[in-house]
PDB file of N, CA and C in Angstrom:
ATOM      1  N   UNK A   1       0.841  -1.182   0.000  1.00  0.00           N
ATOM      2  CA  UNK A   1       0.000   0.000   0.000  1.00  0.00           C
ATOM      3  C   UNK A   1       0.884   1.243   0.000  1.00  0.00           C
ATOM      4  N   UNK A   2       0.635   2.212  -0.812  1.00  0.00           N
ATOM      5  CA  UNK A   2       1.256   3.206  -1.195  1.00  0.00           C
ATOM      6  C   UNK A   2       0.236   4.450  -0.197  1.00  0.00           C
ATOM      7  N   UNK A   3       1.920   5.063   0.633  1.00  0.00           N
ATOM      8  CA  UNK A   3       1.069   6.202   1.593  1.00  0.00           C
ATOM      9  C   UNK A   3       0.741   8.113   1.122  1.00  0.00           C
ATOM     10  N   UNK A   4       0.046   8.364   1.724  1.00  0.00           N
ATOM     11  CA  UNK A   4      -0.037   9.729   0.716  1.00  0.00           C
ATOM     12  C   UNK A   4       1.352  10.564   0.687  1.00  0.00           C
ATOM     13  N   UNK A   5       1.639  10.396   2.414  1.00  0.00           N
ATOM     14  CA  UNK A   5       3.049  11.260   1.928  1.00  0.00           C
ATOM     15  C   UNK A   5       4.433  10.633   1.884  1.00  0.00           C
ATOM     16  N   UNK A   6       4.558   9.278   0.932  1.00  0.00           N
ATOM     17  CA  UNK A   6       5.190   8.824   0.129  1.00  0.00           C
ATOM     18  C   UNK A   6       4.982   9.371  -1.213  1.00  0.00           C
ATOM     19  N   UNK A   7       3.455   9.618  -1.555  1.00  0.00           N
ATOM     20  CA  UNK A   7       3.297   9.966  -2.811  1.00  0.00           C
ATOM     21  C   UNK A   7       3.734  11.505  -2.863  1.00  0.00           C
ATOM     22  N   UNK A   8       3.046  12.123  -1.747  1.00  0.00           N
ATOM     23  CA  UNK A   8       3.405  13.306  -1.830  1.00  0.00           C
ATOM     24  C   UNK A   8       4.835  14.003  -2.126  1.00  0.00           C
ATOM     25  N   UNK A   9       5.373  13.008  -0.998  1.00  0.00           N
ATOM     26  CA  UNK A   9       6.988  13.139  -1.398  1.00  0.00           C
ATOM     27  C   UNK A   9       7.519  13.201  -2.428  1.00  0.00           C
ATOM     28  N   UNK A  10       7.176  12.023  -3.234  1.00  0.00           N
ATOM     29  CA  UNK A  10       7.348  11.772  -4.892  1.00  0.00           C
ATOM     30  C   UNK A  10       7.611  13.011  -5.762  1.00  0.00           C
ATOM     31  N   UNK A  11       5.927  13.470  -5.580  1.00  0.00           N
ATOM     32  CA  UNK A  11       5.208  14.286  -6.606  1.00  0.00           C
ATOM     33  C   UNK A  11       6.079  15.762  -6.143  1.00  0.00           C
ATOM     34  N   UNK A  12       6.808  16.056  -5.143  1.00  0.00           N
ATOM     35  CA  UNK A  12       7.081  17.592  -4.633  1.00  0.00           C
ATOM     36  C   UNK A  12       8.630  17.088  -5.129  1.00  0.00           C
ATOM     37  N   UNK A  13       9.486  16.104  -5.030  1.00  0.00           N
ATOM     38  CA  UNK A  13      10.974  15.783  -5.678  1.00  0.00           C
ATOM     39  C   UNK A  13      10.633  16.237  -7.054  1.00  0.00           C
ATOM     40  N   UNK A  14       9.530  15.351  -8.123  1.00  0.00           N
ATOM     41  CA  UNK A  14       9.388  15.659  -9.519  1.00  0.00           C
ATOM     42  C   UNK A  14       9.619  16.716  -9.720  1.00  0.00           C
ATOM     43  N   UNK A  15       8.640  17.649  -8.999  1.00  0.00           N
ATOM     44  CA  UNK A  15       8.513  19.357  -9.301  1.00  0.00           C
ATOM     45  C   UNK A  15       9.788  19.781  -8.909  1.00  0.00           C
ATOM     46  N   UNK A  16      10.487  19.601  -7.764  1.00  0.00           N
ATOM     47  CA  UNK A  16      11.851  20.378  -7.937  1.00  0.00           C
ATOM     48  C   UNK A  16      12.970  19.994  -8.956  1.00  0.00           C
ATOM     49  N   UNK A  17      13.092  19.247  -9.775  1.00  0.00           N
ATOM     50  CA  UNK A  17      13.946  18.378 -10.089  1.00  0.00           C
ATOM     51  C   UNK A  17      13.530  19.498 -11.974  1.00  0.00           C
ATOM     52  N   UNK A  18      12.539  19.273 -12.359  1.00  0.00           N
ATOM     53  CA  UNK A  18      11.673  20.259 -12.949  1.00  0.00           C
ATOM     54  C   UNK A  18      12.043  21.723 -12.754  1.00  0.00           C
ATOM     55  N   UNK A  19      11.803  22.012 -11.953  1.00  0.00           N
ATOM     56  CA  UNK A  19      12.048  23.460 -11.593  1.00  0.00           C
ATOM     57  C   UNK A  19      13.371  23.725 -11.435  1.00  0.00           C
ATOM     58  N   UNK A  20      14.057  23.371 -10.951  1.00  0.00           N
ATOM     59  CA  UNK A  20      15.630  23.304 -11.612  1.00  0.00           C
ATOM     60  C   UNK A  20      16.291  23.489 -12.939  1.00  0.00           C
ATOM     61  N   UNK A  21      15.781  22.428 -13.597  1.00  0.00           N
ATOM     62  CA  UNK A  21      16.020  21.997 -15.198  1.00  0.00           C
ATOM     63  C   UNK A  21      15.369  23.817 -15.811  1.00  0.00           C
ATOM     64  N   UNK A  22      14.303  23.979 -15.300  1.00  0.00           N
ATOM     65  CA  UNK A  22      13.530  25.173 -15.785  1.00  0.00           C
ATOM     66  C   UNK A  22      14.761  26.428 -15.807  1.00  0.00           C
ATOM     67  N   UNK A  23      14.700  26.732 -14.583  1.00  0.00           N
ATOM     68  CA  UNK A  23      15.495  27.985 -13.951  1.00  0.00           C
ATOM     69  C   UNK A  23      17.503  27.904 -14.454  1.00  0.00           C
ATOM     70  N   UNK A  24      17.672  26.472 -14.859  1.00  0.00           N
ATOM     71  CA  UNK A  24      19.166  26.351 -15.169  1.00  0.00           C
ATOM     72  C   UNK A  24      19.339  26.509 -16.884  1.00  0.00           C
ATOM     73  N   UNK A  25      18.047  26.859 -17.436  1.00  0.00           N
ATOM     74  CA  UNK A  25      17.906  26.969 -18.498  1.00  0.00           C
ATOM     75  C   UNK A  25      17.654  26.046 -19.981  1.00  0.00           C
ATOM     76  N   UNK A  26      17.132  25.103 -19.500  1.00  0.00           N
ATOM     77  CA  UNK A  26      17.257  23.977 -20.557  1.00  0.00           C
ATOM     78  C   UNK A  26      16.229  24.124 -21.417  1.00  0.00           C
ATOM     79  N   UNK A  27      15.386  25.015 -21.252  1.00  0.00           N
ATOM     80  CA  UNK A  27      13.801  25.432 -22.240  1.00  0.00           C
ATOM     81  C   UNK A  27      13.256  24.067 -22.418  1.00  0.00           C
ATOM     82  N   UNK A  28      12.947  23.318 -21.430  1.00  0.00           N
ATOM     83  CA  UNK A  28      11.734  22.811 -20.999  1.00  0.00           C
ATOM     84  C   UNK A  28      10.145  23.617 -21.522  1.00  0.00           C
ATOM     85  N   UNK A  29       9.811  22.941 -22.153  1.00  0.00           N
ATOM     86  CA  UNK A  29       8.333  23.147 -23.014  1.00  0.00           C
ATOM     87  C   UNK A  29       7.043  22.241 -21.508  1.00  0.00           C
ATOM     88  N   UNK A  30       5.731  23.131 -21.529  1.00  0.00           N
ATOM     89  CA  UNK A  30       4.507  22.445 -21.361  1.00  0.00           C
ATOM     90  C   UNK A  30       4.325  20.843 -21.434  1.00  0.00           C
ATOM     91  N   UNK A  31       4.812  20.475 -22.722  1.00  0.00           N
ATOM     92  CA  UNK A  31       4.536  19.423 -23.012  1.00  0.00           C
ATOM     93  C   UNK A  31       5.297  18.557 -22.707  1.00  0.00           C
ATOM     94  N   UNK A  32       7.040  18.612 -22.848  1.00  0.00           N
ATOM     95  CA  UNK A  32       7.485  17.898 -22.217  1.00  0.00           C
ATOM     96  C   UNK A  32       7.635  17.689 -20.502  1.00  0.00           C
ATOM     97  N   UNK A  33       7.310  19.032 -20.115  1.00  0.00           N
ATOM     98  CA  UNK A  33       7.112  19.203 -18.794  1.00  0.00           C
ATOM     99  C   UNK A  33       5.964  18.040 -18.029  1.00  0.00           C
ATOM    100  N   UNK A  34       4.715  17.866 -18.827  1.00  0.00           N
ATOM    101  CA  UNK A  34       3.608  17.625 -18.813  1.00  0.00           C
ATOM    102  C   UNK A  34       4.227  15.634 -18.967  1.00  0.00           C
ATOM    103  N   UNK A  35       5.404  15.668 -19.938  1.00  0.00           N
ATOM    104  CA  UNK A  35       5.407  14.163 -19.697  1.00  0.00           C
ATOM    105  C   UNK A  35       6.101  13.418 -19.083  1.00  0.00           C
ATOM    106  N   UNK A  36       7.326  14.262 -18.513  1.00  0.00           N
ATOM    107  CA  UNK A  36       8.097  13.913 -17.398  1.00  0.00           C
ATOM    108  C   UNK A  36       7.412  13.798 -16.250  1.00  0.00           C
ATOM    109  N   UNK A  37       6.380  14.564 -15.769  1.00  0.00           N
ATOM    110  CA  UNK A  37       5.170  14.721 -14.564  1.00  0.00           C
ATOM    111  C   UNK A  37       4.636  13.184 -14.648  1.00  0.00           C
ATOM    112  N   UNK A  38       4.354  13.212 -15.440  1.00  0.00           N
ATOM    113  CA  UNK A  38       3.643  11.714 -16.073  1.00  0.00           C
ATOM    114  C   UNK A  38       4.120  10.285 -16.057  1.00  0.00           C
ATOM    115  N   UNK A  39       5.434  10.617 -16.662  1.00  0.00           N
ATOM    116  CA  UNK A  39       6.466   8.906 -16.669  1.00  0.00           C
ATOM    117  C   UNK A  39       6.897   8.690 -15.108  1.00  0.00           C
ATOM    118  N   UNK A  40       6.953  10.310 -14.397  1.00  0.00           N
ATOM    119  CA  UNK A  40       7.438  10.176 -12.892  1.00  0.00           C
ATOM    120  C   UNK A  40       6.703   9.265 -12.059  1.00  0.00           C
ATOM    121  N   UNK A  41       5.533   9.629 -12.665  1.00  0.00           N
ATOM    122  CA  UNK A  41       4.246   9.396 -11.651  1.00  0.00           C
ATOM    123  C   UNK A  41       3.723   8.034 -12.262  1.00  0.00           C
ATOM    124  N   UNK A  42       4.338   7.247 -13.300  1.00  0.00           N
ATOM    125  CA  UNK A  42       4.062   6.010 -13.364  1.00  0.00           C
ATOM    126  C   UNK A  42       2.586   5.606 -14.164  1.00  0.00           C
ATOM    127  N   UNK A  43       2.538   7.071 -14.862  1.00  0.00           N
ATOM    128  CA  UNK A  43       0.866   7.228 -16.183  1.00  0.00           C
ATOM    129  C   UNK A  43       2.045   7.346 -17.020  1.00  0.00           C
ATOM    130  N   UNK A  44       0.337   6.759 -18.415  1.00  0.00           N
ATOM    131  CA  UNK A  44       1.158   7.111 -19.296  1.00  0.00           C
ATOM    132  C   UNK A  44       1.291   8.301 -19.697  1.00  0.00           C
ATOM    133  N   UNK A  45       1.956   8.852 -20.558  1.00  0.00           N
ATOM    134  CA  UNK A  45       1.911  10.293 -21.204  1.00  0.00           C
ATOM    135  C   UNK A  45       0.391  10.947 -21.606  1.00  0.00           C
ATOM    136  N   UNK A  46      -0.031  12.099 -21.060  1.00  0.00           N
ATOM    137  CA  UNK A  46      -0.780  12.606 -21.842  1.00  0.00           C
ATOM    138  C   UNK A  46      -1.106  12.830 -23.517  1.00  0.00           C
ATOM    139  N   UNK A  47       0.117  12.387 -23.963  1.00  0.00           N
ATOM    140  CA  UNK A  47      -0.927  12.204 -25.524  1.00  0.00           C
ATOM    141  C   UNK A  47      -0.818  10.981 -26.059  1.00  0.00           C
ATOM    142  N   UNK A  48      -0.308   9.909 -25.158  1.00  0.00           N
ATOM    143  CA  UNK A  48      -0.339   8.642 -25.550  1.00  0.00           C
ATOM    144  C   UNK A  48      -1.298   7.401 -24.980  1.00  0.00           C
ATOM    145  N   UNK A  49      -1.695   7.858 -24.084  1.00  0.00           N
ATOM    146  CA  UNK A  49      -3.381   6.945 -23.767  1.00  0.00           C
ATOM    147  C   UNK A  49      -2.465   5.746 -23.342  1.00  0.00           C
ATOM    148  N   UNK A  50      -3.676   4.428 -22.920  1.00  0.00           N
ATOM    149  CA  UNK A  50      -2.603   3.333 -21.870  1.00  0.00           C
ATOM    150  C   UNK A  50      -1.807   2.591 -23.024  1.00  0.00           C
ATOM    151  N   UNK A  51      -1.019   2.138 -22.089  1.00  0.00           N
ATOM    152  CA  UNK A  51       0.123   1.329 -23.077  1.00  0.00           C
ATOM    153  C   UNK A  51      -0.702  -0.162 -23.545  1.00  0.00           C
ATOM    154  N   UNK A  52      -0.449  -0.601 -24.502  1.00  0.00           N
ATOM    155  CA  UNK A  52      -0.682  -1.698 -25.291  1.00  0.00           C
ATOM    156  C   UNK A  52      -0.055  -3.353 -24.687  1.00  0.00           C
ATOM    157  N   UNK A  53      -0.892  -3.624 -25.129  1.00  0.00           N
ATOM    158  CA  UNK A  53      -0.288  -5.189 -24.418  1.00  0.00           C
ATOM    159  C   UNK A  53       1.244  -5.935 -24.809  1.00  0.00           C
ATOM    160  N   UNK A  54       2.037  -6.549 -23.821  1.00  0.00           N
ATOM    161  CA  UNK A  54       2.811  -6.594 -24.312  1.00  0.00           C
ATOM    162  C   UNK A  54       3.602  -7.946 -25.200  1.00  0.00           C
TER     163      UNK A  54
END
């Protein structure tokens, strides 16, 4: 069982790790922003819907 502030933890590392990359200048886009959030967090990408069987 996964606890909230394990998750929470998670989800606030992503964002700094992010916000770093942002501010050190790497021009990080929405979208890729949007799919790193995503692969972190163990979804699939927002424009790729669930993964396919394997």
């Amino acid at each position: 069982m996964v606890h909230r502030a394990d998750v929470s933890s998670h989800l606030a590392e992503v964002s700094s790790y992010l916000e770093v990359a942002r501010r050190g200048g790497l021009g990080i886009t929405e979208r890729q922003a949007d799919r790193y959030c995503a692969s972190s967090a163990g979804a699939p990408p927002p424009s790729q819907g669930a993964p396919g069987p394997a």
